[in-house]
PDB file of N, CA and C in Angstrom:
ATOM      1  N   UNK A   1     -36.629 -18.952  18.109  1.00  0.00           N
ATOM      2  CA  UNK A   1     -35.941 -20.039  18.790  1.00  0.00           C
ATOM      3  C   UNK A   1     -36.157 -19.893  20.288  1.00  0.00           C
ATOM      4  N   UNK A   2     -36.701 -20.675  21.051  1.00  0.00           N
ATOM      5  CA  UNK A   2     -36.845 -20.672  22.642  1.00  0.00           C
ATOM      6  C   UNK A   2     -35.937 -21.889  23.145  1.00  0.00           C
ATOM      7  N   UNK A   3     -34.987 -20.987  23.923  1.00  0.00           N
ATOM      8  CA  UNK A   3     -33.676 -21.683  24.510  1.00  0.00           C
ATOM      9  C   UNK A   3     -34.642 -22.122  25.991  1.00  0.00           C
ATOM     10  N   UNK A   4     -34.661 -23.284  26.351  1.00  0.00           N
ATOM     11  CA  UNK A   4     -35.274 -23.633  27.517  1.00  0.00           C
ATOM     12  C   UNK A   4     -34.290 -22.901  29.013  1.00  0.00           C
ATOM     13  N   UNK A   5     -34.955 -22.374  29.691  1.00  0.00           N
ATOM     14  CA  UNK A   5     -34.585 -21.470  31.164  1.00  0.00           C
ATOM     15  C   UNK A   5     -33.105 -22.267  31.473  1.00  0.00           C
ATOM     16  N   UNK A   6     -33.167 -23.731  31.866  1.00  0.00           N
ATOM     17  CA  UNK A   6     -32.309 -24.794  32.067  1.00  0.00           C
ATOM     18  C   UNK A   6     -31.161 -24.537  31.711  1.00  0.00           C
ATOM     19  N   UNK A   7     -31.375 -24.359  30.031  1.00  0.00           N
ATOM     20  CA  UNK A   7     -29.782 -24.306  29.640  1.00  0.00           C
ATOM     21  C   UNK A   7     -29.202 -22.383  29.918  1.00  0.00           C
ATOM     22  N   UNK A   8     -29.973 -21.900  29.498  1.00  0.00           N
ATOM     23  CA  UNK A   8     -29.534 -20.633  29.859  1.00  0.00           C
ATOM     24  C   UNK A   8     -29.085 -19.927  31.099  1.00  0.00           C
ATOM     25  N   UNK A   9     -29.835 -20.814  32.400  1.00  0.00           N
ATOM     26  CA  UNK A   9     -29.155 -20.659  33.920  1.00  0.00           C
ATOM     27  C   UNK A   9     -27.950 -21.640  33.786  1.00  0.00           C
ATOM     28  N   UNK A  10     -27.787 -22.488  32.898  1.00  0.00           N
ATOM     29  CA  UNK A  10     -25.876 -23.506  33.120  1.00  0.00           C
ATOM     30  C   UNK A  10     -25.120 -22.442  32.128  1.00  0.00           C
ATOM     31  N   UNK A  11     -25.605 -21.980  31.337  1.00  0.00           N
ATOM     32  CA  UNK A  11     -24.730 -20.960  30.723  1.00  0.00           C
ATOM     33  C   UNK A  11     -24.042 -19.587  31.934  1.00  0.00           C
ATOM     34  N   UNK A  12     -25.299 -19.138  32.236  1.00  0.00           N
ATOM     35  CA  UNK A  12     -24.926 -18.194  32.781  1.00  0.00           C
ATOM     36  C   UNK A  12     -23.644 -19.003  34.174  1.00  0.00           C
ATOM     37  N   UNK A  13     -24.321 -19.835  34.870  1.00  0.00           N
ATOM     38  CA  UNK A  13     -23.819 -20.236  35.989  1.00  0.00           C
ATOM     39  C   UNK A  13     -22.391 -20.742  35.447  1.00  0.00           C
ATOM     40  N   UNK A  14     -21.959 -21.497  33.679  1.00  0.00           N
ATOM     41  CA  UNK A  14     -20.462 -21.275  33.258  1.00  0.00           C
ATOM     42  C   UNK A  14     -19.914 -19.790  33.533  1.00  0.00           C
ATOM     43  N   UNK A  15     -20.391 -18.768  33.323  1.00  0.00           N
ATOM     44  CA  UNK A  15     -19.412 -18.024  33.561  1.00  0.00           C
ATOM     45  C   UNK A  15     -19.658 -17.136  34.738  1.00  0.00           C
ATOM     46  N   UNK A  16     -20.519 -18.033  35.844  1.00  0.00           N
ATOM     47  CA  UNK A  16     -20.177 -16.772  37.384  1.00  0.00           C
ATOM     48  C   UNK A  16     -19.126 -18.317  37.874  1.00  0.00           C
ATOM     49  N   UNK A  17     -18.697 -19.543  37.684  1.00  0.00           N
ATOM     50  CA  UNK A  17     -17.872 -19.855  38.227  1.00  0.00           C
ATOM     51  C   UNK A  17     -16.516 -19.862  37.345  1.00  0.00           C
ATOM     52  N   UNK A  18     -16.725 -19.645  36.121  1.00  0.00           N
ATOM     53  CA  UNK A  18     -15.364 -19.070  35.357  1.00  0.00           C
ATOM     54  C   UNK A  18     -15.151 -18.153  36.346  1.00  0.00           C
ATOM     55  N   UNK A  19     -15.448 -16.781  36.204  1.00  0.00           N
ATOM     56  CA  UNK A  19     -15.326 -15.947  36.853  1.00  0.00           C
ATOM     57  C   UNK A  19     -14.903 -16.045  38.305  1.00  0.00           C
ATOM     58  N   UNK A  20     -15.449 -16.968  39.038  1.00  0.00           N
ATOM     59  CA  UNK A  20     -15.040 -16.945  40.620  1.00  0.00           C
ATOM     60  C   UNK A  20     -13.023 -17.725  40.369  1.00  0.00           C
ATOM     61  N   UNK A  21     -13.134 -18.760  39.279  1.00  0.00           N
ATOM     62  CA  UNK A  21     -12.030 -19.167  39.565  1.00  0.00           C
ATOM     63  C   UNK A  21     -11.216 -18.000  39.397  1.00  0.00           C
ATOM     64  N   UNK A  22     -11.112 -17.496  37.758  1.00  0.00           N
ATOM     65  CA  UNK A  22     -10.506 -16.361  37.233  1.00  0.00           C
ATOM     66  C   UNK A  22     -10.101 -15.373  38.666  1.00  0.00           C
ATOM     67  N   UNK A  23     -10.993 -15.105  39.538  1.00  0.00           N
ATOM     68  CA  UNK A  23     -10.812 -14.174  40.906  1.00  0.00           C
ATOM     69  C   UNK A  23      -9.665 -14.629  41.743  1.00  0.00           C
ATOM     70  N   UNK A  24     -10.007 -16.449  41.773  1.00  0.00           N
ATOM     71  CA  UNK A  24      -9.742 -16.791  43.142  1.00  0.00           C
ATOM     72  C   UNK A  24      -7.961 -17.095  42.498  1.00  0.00           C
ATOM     73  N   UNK A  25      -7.754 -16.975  41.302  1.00  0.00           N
ATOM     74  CA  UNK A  25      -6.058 -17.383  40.264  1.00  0.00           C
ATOM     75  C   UNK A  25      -5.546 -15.785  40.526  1.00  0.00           C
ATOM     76  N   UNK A  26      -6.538 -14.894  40.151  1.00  0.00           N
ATOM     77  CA  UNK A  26      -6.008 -13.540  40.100  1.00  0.00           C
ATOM     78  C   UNK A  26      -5.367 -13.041  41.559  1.00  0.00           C
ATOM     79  N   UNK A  27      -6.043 -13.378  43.055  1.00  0.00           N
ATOM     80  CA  UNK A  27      -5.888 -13.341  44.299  1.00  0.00           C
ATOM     81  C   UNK A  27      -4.990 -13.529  44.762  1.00  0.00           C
ATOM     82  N   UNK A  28      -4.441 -14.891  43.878  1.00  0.00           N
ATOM     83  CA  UNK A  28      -3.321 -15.643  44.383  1.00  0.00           C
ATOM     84  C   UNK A  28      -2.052 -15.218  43.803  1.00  0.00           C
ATOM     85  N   UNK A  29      -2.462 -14.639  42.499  1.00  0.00           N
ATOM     86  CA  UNK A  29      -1.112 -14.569  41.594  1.00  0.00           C
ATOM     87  C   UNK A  29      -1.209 -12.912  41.534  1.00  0.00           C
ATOM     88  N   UNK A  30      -1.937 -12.216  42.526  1.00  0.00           N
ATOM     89  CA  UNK A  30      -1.634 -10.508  42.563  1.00  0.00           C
ATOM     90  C   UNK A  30      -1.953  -9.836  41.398  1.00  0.00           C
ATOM     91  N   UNK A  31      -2.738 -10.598  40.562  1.00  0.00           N
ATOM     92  CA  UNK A  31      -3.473  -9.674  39.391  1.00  0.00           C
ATOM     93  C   UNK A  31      -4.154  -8.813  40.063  1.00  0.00           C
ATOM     94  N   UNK A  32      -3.748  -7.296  40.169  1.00  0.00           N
ATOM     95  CA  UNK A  32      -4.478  -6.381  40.640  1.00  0.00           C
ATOM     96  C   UNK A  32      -5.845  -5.642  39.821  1.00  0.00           C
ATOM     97  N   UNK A  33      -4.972  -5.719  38.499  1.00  0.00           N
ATOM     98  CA  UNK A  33      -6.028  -5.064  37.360  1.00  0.00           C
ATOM     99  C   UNK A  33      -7.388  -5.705  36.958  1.00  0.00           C
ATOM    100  N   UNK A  34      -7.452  -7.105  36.948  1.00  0.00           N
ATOM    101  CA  UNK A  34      -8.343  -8.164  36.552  1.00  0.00           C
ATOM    102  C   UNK A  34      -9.411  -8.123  37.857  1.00  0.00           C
ATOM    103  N   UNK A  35      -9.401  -7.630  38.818  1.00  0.00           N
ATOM    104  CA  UNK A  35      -9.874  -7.740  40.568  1.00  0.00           C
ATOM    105  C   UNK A  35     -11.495  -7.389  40.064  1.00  0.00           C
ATOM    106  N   UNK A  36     -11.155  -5.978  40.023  1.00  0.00           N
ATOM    107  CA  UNK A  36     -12.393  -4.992  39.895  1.00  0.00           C
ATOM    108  C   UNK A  36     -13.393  -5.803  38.983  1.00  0.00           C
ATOM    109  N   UNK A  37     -13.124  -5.688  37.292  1.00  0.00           N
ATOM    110  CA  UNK A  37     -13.881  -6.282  36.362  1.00  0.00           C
ATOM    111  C   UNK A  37     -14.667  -7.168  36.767  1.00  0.00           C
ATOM    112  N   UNK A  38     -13.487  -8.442  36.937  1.00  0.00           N
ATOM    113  CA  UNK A  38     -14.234  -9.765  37.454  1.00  0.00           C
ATOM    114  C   UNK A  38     -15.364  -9.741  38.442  1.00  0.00           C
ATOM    115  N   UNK A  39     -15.198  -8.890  39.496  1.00  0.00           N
ATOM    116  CA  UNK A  39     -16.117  -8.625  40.737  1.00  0.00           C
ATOM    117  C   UNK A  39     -17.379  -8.432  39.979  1.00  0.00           C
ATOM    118  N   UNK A  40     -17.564  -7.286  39.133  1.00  0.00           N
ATOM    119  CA  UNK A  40     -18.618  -7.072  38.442  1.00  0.00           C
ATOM    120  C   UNK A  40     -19.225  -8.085  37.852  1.00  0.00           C
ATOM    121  N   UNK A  41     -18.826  -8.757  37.263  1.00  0.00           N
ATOM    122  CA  UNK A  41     -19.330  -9.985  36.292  1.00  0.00           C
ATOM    123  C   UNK A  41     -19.714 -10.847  37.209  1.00  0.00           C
ATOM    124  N   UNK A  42     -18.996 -11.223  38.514  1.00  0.00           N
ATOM    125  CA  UNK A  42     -19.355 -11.747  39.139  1.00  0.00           C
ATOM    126  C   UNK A  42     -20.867 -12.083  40.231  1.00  0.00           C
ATOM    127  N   UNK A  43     -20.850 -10.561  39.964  1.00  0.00           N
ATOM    128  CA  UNK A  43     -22.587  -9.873  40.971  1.00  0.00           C
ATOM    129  C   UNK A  43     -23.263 -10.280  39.992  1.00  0.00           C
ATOM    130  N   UNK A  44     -23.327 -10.081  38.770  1.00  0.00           N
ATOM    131  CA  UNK A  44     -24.473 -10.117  37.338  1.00  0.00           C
ATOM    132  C   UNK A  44     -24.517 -11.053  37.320  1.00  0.00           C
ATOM    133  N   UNK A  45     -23.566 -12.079  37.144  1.00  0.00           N
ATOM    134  CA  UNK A  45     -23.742 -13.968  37.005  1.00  0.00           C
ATOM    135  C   UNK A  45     -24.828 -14.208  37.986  1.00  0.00           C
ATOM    136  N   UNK A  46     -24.618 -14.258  39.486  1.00  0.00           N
ATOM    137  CA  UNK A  46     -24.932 -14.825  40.443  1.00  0.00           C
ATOM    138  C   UNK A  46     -26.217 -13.998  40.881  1.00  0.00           C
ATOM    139  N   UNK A  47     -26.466 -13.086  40.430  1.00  0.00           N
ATOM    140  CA  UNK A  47     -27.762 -12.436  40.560  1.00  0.00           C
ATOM    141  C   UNK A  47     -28.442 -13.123  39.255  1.00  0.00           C
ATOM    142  N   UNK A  48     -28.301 -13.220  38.344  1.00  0.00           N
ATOM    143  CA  UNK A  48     -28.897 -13.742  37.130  1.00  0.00           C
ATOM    144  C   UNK A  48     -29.492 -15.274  37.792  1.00  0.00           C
ATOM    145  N   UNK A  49     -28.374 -15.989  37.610  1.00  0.00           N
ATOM    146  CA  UNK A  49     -28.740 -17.416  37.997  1.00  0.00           C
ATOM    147  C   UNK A  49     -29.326 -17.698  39.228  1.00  0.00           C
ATOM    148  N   UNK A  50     -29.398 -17.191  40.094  1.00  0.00           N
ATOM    149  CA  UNK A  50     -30.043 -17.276  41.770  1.00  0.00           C
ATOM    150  C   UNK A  50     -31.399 -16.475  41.232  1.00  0.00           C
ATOM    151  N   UNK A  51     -31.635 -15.737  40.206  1.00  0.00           N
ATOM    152  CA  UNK A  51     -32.975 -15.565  40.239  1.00  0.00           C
ATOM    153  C   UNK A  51     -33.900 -16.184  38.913  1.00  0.00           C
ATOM    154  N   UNK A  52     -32.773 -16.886  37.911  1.00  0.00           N
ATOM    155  CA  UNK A  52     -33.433 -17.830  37.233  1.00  0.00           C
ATOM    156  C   UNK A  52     -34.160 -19.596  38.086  1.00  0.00           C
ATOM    157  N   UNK A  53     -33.601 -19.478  39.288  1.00  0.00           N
ATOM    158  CA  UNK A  53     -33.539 -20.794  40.086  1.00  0.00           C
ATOM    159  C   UNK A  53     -34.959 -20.467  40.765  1.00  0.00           C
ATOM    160  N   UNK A  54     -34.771 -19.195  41.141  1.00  0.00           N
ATOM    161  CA  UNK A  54     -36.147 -18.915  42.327  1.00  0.00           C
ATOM    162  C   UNK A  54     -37.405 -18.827  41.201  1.00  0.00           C
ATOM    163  N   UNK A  55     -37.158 -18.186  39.734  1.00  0.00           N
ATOM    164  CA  UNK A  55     -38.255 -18.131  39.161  1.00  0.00           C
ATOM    165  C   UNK A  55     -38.613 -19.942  38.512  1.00  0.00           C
ATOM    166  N   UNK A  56     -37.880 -20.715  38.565  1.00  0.00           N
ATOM    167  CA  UNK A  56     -38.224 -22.422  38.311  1.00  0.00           C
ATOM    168  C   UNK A  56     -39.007 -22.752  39.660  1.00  0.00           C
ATOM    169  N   UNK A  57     -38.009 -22.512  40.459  1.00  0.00           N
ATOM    170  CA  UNK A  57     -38.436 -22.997  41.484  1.00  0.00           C
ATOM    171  C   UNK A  57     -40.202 -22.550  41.920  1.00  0.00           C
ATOM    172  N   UNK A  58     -40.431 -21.711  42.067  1.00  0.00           N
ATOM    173  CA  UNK A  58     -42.212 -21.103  42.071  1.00  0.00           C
ATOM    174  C   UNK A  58     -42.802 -21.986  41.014  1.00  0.00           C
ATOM    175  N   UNK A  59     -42.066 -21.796  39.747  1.00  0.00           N
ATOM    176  CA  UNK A  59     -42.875 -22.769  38.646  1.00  0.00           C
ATOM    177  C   UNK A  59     -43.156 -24.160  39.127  1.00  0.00           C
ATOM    178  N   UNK A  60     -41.790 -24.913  39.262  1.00  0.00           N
ATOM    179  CA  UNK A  60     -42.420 -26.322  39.467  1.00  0.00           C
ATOM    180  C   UNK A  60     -43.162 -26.704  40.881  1.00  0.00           C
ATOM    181  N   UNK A  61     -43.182 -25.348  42.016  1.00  0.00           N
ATOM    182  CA  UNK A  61     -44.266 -25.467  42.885  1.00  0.00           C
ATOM    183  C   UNK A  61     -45.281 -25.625  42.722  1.00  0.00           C
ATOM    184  N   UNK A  62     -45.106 -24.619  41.370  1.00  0.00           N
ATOM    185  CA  UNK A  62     -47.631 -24.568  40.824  1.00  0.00           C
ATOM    186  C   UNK A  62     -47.673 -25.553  40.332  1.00  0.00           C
ATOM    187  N   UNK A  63     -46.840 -26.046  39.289  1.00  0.00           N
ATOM    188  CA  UNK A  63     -47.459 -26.858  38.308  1.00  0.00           C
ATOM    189  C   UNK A  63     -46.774 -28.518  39.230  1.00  0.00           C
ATOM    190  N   UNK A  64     -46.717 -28.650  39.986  1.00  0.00           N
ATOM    191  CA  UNK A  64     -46.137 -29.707  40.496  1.00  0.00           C
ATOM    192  C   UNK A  64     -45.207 -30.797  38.932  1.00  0.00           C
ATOM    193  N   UNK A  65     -44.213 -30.207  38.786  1.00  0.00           N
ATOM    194  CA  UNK A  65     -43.426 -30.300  37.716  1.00  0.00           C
ATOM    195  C   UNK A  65     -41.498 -30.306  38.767  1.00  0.00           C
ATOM    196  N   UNK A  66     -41.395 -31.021  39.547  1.00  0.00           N
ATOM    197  CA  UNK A  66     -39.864 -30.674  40.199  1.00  0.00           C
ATOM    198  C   UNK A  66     -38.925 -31.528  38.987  1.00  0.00           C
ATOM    199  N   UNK A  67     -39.497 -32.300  38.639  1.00  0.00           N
ATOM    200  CA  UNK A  67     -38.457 -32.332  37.490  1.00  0.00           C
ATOM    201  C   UNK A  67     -37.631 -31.798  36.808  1.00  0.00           C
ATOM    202  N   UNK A  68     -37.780 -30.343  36.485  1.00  0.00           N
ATOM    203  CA  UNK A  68     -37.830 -29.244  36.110  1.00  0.00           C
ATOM    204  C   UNK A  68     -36.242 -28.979  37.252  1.00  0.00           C
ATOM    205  N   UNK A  69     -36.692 -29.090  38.347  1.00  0.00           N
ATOM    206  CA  UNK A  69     -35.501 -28.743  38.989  1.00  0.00           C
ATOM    207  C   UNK A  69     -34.812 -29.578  39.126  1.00  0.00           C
ATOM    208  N   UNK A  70     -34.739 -30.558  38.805  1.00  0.00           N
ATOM    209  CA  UNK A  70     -33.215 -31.752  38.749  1.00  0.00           C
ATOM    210  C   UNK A  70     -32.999 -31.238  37.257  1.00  0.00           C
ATOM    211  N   UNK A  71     -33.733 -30.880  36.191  1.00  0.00           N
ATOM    212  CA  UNK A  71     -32.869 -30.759  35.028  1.00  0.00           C
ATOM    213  C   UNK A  71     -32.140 -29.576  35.249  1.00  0.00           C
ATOM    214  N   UNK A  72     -32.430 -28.225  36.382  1.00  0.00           N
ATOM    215  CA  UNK A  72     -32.368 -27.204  36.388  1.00  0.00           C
ATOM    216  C   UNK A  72     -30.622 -27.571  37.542  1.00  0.00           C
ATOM    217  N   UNK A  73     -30.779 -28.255  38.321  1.00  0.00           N
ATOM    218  CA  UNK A  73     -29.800 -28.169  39.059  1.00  0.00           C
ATOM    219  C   UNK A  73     -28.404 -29.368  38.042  1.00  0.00           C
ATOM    220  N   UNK A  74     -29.029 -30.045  37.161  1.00  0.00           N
ATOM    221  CA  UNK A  74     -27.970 -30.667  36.422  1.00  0.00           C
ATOM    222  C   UNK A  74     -27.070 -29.592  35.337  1.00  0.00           C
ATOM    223  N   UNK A  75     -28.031 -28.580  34.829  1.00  0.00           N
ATOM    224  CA  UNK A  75     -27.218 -27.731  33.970  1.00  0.00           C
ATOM    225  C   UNK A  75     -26.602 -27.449  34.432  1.00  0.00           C
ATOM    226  N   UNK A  76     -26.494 -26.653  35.886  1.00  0.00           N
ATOM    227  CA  UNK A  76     -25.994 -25.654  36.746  1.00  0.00           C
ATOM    228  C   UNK A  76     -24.697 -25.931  36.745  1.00  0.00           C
ATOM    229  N   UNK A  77     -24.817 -27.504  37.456  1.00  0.00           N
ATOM    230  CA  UNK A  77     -23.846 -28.349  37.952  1.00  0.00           C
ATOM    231  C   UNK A  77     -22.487 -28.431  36.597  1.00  0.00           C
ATOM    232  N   UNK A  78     -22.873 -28.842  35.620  1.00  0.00           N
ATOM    233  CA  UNK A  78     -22.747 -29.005  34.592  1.00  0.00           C
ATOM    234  C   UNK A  78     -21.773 -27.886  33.788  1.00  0.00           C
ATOM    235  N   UNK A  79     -22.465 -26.998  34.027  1.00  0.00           N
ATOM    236  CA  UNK A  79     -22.238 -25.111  33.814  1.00  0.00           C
ATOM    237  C   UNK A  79     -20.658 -25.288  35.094  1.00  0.00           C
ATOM    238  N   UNK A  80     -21.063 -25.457  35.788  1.00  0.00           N
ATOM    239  CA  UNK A  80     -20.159 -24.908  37.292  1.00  0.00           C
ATOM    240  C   UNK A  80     -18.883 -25.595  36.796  1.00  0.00           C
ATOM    241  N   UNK A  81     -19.197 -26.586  36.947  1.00  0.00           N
ATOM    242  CA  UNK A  81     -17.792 -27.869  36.375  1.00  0.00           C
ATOM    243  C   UNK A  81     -16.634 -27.646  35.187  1.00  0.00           C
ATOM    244  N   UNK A  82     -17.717 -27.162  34.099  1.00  0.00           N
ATOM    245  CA  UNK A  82     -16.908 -26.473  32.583  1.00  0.00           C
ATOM    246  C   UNK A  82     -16.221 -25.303  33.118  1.00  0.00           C
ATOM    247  N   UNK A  83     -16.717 -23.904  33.491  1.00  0.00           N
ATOM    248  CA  UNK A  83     -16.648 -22.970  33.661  1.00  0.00           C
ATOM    249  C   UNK A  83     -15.180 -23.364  34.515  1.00  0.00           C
ATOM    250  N   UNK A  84     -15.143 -23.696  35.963  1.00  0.00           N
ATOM    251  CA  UNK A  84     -14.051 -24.054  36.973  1.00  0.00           C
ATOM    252  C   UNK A  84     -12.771 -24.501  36.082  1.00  0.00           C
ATOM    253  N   UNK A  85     -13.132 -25.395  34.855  1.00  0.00           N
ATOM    254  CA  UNK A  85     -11.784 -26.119  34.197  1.00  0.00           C
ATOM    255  C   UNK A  85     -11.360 -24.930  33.558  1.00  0.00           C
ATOM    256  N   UNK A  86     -12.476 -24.168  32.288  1.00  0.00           N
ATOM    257  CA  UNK A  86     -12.060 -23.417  31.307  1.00  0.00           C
ATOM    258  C   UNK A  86     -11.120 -22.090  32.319  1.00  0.00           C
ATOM    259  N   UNK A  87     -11.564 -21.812  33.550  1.00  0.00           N
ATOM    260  CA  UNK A  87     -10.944 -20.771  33.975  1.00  0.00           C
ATOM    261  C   UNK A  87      -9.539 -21.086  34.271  1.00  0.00           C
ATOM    262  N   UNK A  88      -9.297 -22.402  34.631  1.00  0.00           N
ATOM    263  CA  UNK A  88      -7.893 -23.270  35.155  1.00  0.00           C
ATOM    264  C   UNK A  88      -7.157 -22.964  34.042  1.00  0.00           C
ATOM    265  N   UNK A  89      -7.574 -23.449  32.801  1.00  0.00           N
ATOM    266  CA  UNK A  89      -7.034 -23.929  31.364  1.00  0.00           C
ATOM    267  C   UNK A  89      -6.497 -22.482  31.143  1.00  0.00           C
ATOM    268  N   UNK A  90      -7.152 -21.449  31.220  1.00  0.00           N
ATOM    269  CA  UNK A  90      -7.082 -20.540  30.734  1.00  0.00           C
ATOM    270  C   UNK A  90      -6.158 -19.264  31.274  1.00  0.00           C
ATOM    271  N   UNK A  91      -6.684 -19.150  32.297  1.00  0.00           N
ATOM    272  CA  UNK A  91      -5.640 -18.587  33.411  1.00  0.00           C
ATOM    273  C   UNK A  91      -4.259 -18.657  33.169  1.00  0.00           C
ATOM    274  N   UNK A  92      -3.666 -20.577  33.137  1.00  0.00           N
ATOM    275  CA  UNK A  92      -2.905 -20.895  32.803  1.00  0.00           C
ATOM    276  C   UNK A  92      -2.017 -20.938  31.831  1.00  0.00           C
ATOM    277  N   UNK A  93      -2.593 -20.846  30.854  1.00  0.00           N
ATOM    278  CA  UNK A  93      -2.550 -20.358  29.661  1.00  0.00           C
ATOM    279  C   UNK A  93      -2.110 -19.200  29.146  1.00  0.00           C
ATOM    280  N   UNK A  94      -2.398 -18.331  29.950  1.00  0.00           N
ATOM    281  CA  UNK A  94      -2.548 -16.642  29.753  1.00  0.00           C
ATOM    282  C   UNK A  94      -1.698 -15.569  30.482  1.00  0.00           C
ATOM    283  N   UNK A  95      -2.258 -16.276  32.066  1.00  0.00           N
ATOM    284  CA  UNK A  95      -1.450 -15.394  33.041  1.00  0.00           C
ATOM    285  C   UNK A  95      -0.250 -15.547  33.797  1.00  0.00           C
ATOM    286  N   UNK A  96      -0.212 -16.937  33.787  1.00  0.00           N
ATOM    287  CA  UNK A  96       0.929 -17.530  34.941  1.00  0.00           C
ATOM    288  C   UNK A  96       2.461 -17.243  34.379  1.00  0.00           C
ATOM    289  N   UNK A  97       3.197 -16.947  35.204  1.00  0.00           N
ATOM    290  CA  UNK A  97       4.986 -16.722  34.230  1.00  0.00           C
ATOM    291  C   UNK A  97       5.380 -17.386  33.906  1.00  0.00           C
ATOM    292  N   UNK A  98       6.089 -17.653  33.057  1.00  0.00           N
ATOM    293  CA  UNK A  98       6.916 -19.050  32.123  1.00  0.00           C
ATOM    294  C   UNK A  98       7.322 -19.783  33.188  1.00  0.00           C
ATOM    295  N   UNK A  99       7.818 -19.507  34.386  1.00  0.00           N
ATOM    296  CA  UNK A  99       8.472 -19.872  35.534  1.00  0.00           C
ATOM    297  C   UNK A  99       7.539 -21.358  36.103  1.00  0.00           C
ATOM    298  N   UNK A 100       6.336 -20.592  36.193  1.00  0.00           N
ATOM    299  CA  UNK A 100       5.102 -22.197  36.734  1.00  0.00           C
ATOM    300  C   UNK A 100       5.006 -23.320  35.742  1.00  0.00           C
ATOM    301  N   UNK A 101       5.214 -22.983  34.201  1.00  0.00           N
ATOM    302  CA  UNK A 101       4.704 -23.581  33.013  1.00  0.00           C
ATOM    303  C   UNK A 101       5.261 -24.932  32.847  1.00  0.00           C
TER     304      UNK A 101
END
C-alpha cells in the first residue's frame, strides 16, 4: 500500500498541532506533568513535517509538478485545523475541573 507523502505530512502535521494546543491548555491550566512529554512529540512532529515539505518541495522544483504543493499545503492545513479542534475537544473533556464544564 503507498500512502501518498501529502496525506502522511497532514497526518503528522494533525498531531504537532494537537500537540501545540494540548501545550498551549496545559500552560494555562498548570499541567505540570503533561509539559515535558508533549515538548517531545512536539520536536518529532515539526521536524517530521518541515522535512516532508522541503523533500516535496525539491521534488516539484525538478519535475516542475507545484501542484504537488497546493495538495501538500491543503493536507497540512487540513491536518492543522482537525488536530487544533481534537486537542480543544479533548483537553476539555479530560482535563479541565468540573468547575469550567
Amino acid at each position: 500500500m503507498n500512502i501518498p507523502p501529502e496525506l502522511i505530512a497532514g497526518a503528522v502535521y494533525f498531531c504537532s498541532v494537537f500537540a501545540k494546543a494540548m501545550q498551549q491548555r496545559n500552560v494555562a491550566f498548570m499541567n505540570y506533568m503533561l509539559v515535558f512529554p508533549i515538548s517531545y512529540v512536539l520536536a518529532i512532529a515539526d521536524i517530521t513535517v518541515w522535512s516532508m515539505v522541503a523533500v516535496a518541495a525539491v521534488d516539484a522544483a525538478t519535475n516542475d509538478t507545484i501542484f504537488a504543493m497546493w495538495f501538500m499545503a491543503f493536507c497540512i492545513g487540513t491536518g492543522g485545523s482537525c488536530g487544533a479542534t481534537a486537542a480543544m475537544y479533548l483537553h476539555h473533556r479530560f482535563f479541565t475541573k468540573k468547575r469550567f464544564q
